[in-house]
Structure formats: structure tokens, C-alpha cells
C-alpha atoms as a PDB file:
ATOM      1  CA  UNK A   1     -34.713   7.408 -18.133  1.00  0.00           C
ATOM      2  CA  UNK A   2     -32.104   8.554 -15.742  1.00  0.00           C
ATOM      3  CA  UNK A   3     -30.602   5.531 -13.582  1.00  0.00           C
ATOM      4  CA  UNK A   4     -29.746   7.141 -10.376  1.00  0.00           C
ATOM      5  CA  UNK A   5     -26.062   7.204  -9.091  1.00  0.00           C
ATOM      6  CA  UNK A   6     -25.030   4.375  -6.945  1.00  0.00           C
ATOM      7  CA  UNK A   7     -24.284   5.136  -3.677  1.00  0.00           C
ATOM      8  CA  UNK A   8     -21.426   3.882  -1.999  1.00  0.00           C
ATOM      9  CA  UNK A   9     -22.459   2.491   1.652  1.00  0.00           C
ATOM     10  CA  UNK A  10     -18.660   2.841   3.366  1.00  0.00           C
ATOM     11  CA  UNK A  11     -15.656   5.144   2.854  1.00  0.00           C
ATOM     12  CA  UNK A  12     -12.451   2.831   1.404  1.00  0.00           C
ATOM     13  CA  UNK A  13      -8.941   3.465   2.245  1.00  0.00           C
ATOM     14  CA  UNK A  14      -6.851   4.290  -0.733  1.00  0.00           C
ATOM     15  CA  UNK A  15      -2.970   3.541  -0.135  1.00  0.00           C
ATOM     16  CA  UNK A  16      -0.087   3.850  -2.578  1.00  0.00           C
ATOM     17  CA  UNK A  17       3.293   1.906  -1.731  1.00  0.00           C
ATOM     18  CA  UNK A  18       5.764   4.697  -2.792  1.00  0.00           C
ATOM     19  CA  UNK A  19       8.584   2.187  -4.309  1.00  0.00           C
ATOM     20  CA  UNK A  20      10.354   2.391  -7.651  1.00  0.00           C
ATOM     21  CA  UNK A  21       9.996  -0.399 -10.640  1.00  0.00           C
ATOM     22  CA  UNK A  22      13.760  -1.994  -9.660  1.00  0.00           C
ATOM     23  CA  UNK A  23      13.322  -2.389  -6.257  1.00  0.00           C
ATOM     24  CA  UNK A  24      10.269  -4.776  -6.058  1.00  0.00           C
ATOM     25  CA  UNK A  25      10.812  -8.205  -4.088  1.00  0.00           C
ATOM     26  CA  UNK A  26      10.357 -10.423  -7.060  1.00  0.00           C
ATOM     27  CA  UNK A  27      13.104  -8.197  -9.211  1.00  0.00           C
ATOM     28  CA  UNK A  28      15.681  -8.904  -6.067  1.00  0.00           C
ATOM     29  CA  UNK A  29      17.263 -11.914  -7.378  1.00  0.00           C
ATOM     30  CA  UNK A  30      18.220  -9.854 -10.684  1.00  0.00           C
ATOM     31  CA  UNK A  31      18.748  -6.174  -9.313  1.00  0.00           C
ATOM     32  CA  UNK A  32      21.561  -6.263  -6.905  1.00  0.00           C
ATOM     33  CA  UNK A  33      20.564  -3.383  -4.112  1.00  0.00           C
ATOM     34  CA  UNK A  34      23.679  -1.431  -4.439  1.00  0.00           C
ATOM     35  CA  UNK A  35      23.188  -1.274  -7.981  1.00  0.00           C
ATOM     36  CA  UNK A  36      19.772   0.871  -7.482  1.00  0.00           C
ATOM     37  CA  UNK A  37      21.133   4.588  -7.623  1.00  0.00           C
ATOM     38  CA  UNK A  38      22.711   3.408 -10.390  1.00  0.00           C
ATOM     39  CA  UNK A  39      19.228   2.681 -12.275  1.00  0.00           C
ATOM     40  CA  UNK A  40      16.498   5.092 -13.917  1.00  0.00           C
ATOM     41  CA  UNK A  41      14.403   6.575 -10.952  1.00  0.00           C
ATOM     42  CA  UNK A  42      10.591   7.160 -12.253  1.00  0.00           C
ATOM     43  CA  UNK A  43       8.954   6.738  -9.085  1.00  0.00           C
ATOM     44  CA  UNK A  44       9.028  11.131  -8.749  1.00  0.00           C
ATOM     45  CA  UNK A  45       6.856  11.420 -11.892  1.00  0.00           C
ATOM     46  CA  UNK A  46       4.980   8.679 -11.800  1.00  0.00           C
ATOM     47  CA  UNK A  47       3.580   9.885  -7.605  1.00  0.00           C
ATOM     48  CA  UNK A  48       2.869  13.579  -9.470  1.00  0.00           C
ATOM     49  CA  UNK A  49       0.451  11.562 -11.928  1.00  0.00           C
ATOM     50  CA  UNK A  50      -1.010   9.854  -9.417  1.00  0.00           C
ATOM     51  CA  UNK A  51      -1.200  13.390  -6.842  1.00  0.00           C
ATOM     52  CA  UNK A  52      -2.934  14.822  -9.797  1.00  0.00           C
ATOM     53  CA  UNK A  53      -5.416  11.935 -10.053  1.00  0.00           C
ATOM     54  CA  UNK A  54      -6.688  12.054  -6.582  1.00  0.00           C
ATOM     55  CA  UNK A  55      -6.837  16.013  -7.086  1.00  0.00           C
ATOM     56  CA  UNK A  56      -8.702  15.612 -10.085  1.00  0.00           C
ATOM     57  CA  UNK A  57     -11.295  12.852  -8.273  1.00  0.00           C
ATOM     58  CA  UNK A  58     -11.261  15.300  -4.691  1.00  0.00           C
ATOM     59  CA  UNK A  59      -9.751  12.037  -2.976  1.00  0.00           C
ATOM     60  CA  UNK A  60      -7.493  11.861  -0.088  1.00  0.00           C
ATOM     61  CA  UNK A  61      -5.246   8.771   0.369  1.00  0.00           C
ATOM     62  CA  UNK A  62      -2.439   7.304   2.459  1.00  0.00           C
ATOM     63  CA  UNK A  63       1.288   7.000   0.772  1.00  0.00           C
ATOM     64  CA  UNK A  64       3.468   4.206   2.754  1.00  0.00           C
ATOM     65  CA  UNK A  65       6.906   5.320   1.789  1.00  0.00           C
ATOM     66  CA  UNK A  66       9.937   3.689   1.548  1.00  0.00           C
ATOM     67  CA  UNK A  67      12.752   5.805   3.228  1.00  0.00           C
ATOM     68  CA  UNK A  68      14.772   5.171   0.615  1.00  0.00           C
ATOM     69  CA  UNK A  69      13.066   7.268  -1.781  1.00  0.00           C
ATOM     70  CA  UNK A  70      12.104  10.021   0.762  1.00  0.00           C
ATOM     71  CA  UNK A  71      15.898  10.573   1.485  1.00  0.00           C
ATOM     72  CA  UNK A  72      16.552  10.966  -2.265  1.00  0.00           C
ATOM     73  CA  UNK A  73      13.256  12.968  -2.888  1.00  0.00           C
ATOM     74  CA  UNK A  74      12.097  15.196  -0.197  1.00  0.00           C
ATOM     75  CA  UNK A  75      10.372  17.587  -1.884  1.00  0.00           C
ATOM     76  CA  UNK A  76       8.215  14.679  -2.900  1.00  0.00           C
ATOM     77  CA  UNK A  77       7.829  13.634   0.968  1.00  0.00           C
ATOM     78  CA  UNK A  78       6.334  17.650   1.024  1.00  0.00           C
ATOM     79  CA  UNK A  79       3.892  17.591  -1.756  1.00  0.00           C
ATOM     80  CA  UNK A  80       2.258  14.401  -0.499  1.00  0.00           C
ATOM     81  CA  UNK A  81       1.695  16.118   2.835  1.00  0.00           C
ATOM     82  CA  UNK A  82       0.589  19.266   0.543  1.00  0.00           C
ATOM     83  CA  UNK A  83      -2.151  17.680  -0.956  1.00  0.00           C
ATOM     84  CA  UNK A  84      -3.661  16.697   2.582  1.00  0.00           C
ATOM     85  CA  UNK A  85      -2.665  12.952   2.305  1.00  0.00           C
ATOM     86  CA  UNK A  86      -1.056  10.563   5.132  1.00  0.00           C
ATOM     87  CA  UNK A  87       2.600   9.705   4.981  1.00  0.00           C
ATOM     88  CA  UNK A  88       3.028   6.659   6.654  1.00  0.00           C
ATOM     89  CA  UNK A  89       5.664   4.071   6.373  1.00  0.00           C
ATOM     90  CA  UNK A  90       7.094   1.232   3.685  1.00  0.00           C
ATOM     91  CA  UNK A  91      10.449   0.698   6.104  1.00  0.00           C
ATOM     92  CA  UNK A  92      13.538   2.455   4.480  1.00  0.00           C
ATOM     93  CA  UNK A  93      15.161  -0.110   2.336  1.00  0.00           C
ATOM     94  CA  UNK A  94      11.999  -2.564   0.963  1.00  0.00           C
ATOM     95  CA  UNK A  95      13.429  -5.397   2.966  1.00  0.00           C
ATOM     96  CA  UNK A  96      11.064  -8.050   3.941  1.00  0.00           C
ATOM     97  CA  UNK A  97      10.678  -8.108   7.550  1.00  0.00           C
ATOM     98  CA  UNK A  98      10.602 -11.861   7.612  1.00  0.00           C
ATOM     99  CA  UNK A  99      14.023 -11.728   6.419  1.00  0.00           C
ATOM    100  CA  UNK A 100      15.489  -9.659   9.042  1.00  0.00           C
ATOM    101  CA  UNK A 101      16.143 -10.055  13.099  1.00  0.00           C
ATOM    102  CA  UNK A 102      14.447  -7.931  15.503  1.00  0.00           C
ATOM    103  CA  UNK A 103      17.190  -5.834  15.838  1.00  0.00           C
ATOM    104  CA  UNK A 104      17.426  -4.974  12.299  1.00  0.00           C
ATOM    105  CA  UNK A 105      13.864  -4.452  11.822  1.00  0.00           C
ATOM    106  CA  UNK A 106      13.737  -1.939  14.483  1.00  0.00           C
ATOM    107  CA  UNK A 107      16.675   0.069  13.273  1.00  0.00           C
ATOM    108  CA  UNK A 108      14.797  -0.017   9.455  1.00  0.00           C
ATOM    109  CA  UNK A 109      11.424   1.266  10.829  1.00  0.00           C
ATOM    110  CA  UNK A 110      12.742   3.314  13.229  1.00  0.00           C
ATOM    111  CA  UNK A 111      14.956   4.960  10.910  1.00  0.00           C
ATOM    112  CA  UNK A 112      12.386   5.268   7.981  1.00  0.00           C
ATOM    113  CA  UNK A 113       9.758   6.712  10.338  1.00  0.00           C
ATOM    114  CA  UNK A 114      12.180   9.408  11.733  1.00  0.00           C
ATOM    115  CA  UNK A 115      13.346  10.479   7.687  1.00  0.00           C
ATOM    116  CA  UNK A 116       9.209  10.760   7.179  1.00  0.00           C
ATOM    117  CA  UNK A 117       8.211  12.633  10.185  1.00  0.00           C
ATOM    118  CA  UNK A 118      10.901  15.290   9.273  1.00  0.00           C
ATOM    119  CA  UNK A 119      10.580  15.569   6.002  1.00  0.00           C
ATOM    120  CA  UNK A 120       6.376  15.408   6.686  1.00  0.00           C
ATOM    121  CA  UNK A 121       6.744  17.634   9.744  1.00  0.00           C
ATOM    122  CA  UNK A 122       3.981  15.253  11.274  1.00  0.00           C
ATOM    123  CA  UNK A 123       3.081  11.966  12.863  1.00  0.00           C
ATOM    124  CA  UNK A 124       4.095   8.790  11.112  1.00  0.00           C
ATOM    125  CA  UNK A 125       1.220   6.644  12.504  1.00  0.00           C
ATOM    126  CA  UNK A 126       1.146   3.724  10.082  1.00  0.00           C
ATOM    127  CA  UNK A 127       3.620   0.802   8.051  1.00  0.00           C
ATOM    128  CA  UNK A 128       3.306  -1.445   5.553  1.00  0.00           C
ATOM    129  CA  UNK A 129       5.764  -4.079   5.796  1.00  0.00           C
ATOM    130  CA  UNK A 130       7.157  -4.837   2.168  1.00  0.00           C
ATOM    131  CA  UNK A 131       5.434  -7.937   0.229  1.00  0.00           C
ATOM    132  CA  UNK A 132       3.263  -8.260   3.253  1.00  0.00           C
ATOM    133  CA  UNK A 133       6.073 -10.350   5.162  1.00  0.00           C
ATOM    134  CA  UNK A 134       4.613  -9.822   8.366  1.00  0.00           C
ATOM    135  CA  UNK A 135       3.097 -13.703   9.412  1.00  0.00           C
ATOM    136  CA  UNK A 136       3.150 -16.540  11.620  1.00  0.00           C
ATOM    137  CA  UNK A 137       7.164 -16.776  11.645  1.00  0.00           C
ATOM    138  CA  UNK A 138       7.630 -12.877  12.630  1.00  0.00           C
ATOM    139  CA  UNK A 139       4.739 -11.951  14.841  1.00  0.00           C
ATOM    140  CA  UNK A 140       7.349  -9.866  17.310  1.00  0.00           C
ATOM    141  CA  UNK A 141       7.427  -7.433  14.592  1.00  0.00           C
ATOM    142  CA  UNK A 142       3.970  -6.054  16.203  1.00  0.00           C
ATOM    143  CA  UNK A 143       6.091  -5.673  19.341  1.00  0.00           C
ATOM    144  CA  UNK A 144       8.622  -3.804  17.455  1.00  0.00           C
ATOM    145  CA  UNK A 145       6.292  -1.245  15.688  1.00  0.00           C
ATOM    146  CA  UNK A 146       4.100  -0.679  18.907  1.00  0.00           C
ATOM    147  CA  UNK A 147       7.673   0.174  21.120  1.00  0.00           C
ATOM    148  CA  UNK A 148       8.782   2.479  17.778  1.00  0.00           C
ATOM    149  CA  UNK A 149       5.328   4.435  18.125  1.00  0.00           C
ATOM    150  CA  UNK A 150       3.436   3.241  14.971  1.00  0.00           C
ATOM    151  CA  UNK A 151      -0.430   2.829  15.654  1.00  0.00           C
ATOM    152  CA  UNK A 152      -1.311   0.466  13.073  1.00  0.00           C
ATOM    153  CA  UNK A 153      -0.118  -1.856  10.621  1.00  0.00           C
ATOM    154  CA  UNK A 154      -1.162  -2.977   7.200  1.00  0.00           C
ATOM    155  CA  UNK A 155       1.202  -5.774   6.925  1.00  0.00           C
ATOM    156  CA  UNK A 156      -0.823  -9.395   6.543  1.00  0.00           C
ATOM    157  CA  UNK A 157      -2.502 -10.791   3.636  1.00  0.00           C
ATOM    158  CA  UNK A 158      -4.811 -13.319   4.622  1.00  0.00           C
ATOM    159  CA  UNK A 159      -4.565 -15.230   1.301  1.00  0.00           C
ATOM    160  CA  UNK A 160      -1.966 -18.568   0.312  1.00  0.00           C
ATOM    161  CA  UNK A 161       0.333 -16.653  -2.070  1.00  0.00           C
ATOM    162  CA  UNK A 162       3.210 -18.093  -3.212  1.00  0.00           C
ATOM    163  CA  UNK A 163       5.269 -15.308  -1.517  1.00  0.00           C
ATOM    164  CA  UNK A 164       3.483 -14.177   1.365  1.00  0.00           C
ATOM    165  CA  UNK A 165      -0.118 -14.112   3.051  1.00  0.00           C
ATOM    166  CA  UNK A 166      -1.400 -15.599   6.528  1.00  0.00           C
ATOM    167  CA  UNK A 167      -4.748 -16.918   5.273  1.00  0.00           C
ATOM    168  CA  UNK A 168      -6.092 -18.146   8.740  1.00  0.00           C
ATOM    169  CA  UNK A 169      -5.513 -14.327   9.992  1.00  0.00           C
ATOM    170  CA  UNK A 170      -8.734 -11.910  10.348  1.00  0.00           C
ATOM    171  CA  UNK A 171      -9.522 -10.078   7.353  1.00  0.00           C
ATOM    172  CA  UNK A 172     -10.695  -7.236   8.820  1.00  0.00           C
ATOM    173  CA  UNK A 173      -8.892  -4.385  11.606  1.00  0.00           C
ATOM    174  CA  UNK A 174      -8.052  -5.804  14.885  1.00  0.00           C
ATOM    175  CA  UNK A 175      -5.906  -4.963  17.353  1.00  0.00           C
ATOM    176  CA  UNK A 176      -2.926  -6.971  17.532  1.00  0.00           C
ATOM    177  CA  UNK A 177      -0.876  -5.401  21.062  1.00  0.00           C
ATOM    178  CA  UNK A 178      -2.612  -3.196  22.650  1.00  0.00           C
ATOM    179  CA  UNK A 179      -2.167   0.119  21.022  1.00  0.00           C
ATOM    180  CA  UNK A 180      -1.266  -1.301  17.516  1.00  0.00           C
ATOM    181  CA  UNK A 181      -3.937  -2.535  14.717  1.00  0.00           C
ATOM    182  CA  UNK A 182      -3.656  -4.413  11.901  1.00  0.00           C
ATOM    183  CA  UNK A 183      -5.264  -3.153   8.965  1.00  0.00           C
ATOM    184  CA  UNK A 184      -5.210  -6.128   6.384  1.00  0.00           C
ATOM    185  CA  UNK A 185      -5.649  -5.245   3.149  1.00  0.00           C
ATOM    186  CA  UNK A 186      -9.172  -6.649   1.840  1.00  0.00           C
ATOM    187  CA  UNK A 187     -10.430  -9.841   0.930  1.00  0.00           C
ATOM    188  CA  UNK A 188     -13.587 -11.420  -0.035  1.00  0.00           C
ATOM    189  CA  UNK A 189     -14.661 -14.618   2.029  1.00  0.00           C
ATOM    190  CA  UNK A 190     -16.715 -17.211  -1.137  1.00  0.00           C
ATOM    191  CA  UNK A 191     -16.547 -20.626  -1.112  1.00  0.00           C
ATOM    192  CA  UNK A 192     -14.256 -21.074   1.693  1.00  0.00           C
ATOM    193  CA  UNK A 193     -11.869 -19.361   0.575  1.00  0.00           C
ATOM    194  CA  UNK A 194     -10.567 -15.600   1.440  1.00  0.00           C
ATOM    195  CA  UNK A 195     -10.011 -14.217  -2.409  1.00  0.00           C
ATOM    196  CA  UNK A 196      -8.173 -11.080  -2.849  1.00  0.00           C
ATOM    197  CA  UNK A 197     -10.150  -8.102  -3.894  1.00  0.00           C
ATOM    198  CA  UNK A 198      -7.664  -5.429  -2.988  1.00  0.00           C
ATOM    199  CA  UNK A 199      -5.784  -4.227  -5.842  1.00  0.00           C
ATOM    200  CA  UNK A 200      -2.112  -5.055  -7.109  1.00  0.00           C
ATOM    201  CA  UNK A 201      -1.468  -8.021  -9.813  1.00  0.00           C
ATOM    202  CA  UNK A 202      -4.558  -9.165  -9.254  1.00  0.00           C
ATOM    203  CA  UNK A 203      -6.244  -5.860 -10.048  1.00  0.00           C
ATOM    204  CA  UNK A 204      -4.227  -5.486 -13.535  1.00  0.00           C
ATOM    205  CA  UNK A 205      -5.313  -9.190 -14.267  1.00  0.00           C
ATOM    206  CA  UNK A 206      -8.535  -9.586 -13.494  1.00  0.00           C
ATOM    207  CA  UNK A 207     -11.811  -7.345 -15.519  1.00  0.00           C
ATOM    208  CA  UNK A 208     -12.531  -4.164 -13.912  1.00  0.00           C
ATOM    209  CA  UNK A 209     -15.830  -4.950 -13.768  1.00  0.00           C
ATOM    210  CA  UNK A 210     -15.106  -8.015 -10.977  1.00  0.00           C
ATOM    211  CA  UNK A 211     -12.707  -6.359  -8.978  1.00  0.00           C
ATOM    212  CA  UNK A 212     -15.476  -3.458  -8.456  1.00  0.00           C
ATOM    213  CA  UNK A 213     -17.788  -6.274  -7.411  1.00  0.00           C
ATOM    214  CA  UNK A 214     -15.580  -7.710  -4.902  1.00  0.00           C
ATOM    215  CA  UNK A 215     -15.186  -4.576  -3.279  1.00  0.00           C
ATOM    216  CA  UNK A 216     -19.096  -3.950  -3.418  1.00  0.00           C
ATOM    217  CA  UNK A 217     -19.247  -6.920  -1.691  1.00  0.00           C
ATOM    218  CA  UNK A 218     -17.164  -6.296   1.139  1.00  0.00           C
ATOM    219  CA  UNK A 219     -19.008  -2.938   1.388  1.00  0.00           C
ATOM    220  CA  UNK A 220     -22.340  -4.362   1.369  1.00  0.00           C
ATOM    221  CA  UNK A 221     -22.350  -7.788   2.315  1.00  0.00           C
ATOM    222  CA  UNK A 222     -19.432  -7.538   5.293  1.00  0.00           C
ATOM    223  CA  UNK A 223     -20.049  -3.933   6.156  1.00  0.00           C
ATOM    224  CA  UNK A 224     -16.494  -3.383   6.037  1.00  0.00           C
ATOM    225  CA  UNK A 225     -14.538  -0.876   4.747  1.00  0.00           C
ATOM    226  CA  UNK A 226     -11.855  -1.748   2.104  1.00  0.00           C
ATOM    227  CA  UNK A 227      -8.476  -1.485   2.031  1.00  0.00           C
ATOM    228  CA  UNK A 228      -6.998  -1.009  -1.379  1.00  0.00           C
ATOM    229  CA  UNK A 229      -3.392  -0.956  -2.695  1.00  0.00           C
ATOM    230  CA  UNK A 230      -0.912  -0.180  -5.773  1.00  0.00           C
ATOM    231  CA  UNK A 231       2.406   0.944  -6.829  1.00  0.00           C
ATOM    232  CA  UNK A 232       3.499   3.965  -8.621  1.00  0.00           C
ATOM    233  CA  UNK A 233       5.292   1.801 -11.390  1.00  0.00           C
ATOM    234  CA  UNK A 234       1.726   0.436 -11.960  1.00  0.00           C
ATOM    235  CA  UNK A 235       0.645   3.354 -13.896  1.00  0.00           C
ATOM    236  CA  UNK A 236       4.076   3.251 -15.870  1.00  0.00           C
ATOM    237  CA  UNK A 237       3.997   1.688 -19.148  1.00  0.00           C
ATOM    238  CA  UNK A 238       7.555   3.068 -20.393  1.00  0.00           C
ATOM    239  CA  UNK A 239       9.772   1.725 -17.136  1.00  0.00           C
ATOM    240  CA  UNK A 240      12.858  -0.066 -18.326  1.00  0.00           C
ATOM    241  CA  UNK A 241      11.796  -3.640 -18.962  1.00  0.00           C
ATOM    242  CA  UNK A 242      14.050  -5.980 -16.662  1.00  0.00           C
ATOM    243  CA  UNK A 243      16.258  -8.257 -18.641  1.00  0.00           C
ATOM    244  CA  UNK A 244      16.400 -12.357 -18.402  1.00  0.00           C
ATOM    245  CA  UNK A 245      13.653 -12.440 -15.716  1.00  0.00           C
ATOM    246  CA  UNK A 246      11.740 -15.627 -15.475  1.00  0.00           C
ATOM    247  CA  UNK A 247       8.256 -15.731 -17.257  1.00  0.00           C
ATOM    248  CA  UNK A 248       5.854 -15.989 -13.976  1.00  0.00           C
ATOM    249  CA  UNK A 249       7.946 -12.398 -12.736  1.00  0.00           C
ATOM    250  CA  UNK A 250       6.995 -11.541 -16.080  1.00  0.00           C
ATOM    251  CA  UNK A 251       3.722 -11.751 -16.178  1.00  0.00           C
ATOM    252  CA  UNK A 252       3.280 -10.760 -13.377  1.00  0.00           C
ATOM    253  CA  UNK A 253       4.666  -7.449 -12.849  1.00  0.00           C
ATOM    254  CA  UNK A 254       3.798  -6.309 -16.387  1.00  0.00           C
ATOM    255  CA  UNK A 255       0.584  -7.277 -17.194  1.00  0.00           C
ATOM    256  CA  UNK A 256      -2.061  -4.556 -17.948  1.00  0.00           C
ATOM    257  CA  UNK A 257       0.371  -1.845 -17.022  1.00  0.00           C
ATOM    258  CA  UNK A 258      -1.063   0.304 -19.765  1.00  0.00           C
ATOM    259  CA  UNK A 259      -4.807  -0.236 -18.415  1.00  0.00           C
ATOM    260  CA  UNK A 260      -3.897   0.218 -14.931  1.00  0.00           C
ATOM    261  CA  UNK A 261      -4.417   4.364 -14.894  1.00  0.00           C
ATOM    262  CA  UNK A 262      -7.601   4.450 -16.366  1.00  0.00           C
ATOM    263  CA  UNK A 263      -8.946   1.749 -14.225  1.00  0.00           C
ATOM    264  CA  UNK A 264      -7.755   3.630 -10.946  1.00  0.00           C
ATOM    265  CA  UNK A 265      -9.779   6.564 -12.324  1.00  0.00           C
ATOM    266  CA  UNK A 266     -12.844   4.528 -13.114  1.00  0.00           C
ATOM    267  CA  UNK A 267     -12.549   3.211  -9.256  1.00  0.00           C
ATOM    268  CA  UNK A 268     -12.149   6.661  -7.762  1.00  0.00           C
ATOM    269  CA  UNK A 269     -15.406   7.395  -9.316  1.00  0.00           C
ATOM    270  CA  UNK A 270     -17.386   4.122  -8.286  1.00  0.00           C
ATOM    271  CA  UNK A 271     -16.491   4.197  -4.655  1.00  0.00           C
ATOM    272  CA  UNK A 272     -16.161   7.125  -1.777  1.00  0.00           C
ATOM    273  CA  UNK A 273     -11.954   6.807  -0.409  1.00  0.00           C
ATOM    274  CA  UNK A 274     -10.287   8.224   2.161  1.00  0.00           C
ATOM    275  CA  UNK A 275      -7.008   8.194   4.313  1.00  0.00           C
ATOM    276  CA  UNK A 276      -6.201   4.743   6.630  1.00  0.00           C
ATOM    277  CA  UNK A 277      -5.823   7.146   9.484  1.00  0.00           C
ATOM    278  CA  UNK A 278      -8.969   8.968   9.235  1.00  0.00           C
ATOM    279  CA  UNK A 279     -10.824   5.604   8.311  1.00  0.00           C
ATOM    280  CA  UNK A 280      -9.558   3.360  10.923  1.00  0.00           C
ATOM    281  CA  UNK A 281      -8.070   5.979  13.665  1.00  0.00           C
ATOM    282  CA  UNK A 282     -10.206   8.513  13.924  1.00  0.00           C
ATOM    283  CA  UNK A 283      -9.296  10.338  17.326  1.00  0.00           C
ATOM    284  CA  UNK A 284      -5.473  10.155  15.629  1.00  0.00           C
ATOM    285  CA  UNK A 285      -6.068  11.783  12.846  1.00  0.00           C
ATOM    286  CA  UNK A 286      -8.124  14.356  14.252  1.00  0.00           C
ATOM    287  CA  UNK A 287      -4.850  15.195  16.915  1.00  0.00           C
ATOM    288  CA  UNK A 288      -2.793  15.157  13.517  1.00  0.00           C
ATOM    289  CA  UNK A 289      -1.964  19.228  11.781  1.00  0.00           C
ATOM    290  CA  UNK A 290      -2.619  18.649   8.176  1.00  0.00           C
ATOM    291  CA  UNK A 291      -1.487  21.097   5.707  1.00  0.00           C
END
């Protein structure tokens, strides 16, 4: 007998973080940031895998791109916007915005959004701060993004993680200044705890077959759309392998790598995604020309 299809009860937001392998935060105290034109770029081909994924699976998603990589690959910046997908924002140079002063977080964002909107040739609505690094310490960063004309943010991750998260924040959208939401990427709330169900290390690590649960969860039990995330370099088993790194960075930028493809296909398939902008700003995206 035929088991019917299961029926996904909410649209998800799909989001890449358009970064390269060298320029991650963990890989900072070992790659020196001028040293990064000097290294292997892979993030090109390994976005045209990933465009040709979501073409295969008839899925629209949002790409928050580092200006660093736009400047050096426009025609990139182009075929994202080709394949009916939202640009939106990473910064320009994958700094953490708790590690910089207002003023220099404006000038990053600022910059980065202008590169995108003319390479794009439309609205960049939306930023991701790098490693999440918006929290309690750095909360006039909303103020910054709001007066720089970004509409929402996907920049807290209510978990305790070693290197970011604000786990007393909401998990779900809210608006944070009036004009400006945050968009966390998703958790699960069990046992007291929020537990990430969202994509990234944790993804690689844990058995497809949970993370898909968690997210059926959220879908079913909260009634909340969710928010997933990964990196190009995910899907990227051959990237140069970073030398004398410590074995936690290790593990946990490497693990799975070769699975990671396959299991981004598999969830395309089990759940219905869309774009952040159409998901969570509807009456923006539908003032937005997409090619």
C-alpha cells in the first residue's frame, strides 16, 4: 500500500551564508585576513552546485553575502538574482560585529549593502551578522541596520555556544526597533532548554533523521516557520585542509562534509522553503522587481 506524502504544514526559509572555507571565524586565529586573496577561492563553484540544487528541487532561497566575495565575483552576485533568489547581506569583510564600534559597523554594512544592491540591481532588505555576534553587549547594532535601511535581521542565536548565542532572546521573529525584525535562526524549546535545530555543525553532526524532526517540530508543535542555514564550503569535501588547527576547530568544521550535499537534497524534498523576505516580509517582497 501506498503511504501518502507528508505534507508540510509551513513554508521554511532557506538561507546560504555566501563565505569562502578560509575566512570562517574559528580559522581567524590561523588565516591572517590579508593573506585571503592569496588563498584558493572555491566559494564560485561551490554557490553554482548549490544554484543548481535549488533549481533541481524548484526552491527559492535567500543568499546573505559577504561583500567581500561580491566585489571579487559579480557575475555571481547576478546569477543569484537570476535564479529568483534574495541577496541580502553577510557585512563585507566577515567581521564580527561584537568586535567592532558603531562607527565601523556602519561603514561595513553600509558599504556591503551598497556593493549588493548594485551588483543585484535591487533592494538589500536583510543581514546576517557573521557568527551570530549580534547579543546583549552590541544591541545598538539594531539601531545601526534600521538608520542603513535593512528591514530585518537574522543575527541572534538563542542558544549558550561557546562563541556566540543570546539564549534568553525570543526564538521566533520580532521586531526589535520599529521597522527592523529579527529573524533568529530556529530552535527547538525541550526540557528547558532552546536546542538548535537549524542547520550548520550541528546539522553535519547530528542523524538526518533528528534534525528533520526538530524542524517538524517547530512546524507542528510551535506553528512557526523555520529558519535554516549553511555555508557553501559545507558541500566541499576537496577545500584545502587548514594546517596546525586545534582539534575542537577540527572537528568541527570538517565533520560530515562529504554527507552534507545529499542531506540538503533529502531536506529540500521533506519540507516546502522559500525566501526570508517573502516568508517574513511579505508586503516587501511583493514591492521588490525580481528577475
Amino acid at each position: 500500500m501506498l503511504m501518502p506524502t507528508r505534507q508540510p504544514l509551513l513554508r521554511n526559509a532557506m538561507t546560504i551564508d555566501v563565505e569562502d572555507y578560509f575566512q570562517v571565524s574559528a580559522f581567524a586565529p590561523y588565516i591572517a585576513r590579508g593573506d585571503w586573496d592569496a588563498r584558493e577561492c572555491r566559494v564560485e563553484r561551490n554557490v553554482d552546485r548549490i544554484l543548481a540544487l535549488l533549481a533541481d528541487n524548484k526552491t527559492h532561497a535567500t543568499f546573505f553575502t559577504l561583500g567581500w566575495v561580491a566585489e571579487r565575483y559579480p557575475s555571481l552576485v547576478r546569477r543569484i538574482v537570476a535564479g529568483g533568489h534574495e541577496l541580502a547581506s553577510h557585512g563585507y569583510g566577515h567581521e564580527r560585529a561584537s568586535d567592532l564600534t558603531p562607527e565601523a559597523f556602519r561603514a561595513d554594512v553600509s558599504r556591503a549593502k551598497a556593493l549588493l544592491e548594485d551588483l543585484g540591481g535591487q533592494p538589500v532588505l536583510g543581514y546576517r551578522a557573521p557568527s551570530f555576534s549580534i547579543g546583549k553587549s552590541n544591541l545598538w547594532a539594531f539601531d545601526v541596520l534600521l538608520e542603513t535601511g535593512h528591514r530585518y535581521s537574522s543575527s541572534v542565536y538563542p542558544i549558550q555556544h561557546d562563541h556566540y548565542g543570546m539564549p534568553d532572546s525570543p526564538r521566533f521573529a520580532y521586531p526589535v526597533r520599529e521597522g527592523l525584525l529579527e529573524v533568529p535562526v530556529t530552535t527547538l524549546r525541550l526540557g528547558g532548554r532552546n536546542l538548535p535545530s537549524s542547520g550548520g555543525g550541528y546539522f553535519r553532526l547530528l542523524p538526518y533523521a533528528l534534525s528533520r524532526w526538530l524542524i517538524e517540530q517547530v512546524n507542528r508543535r510551535d506553528q512557526q516557520s523555520a529558519v535554516f542555514y549553511f555555508h557553501p564550503w559545507e558541500i566541499d569535501s576537496e577545500q584545502p585542509r587548514i594546517a596546525g588547527i586545534d582539534a575542537k576547530t577540527r572537528f568541527r568544521h570538517y565533520v560530515n562534509i562529504a554527507r552534507t550535499e545529499a542531506r540538503i537534497a533529502q531536506l529540500l524534498q521533506d519540507f516546502a522553503w522559500g525566501r526570508m523576505d517573502e516568508i517574513f516580509l511579505p508586503s516587501h517582497a511583493n514591492e521588490v522587481r525580481f528577475v
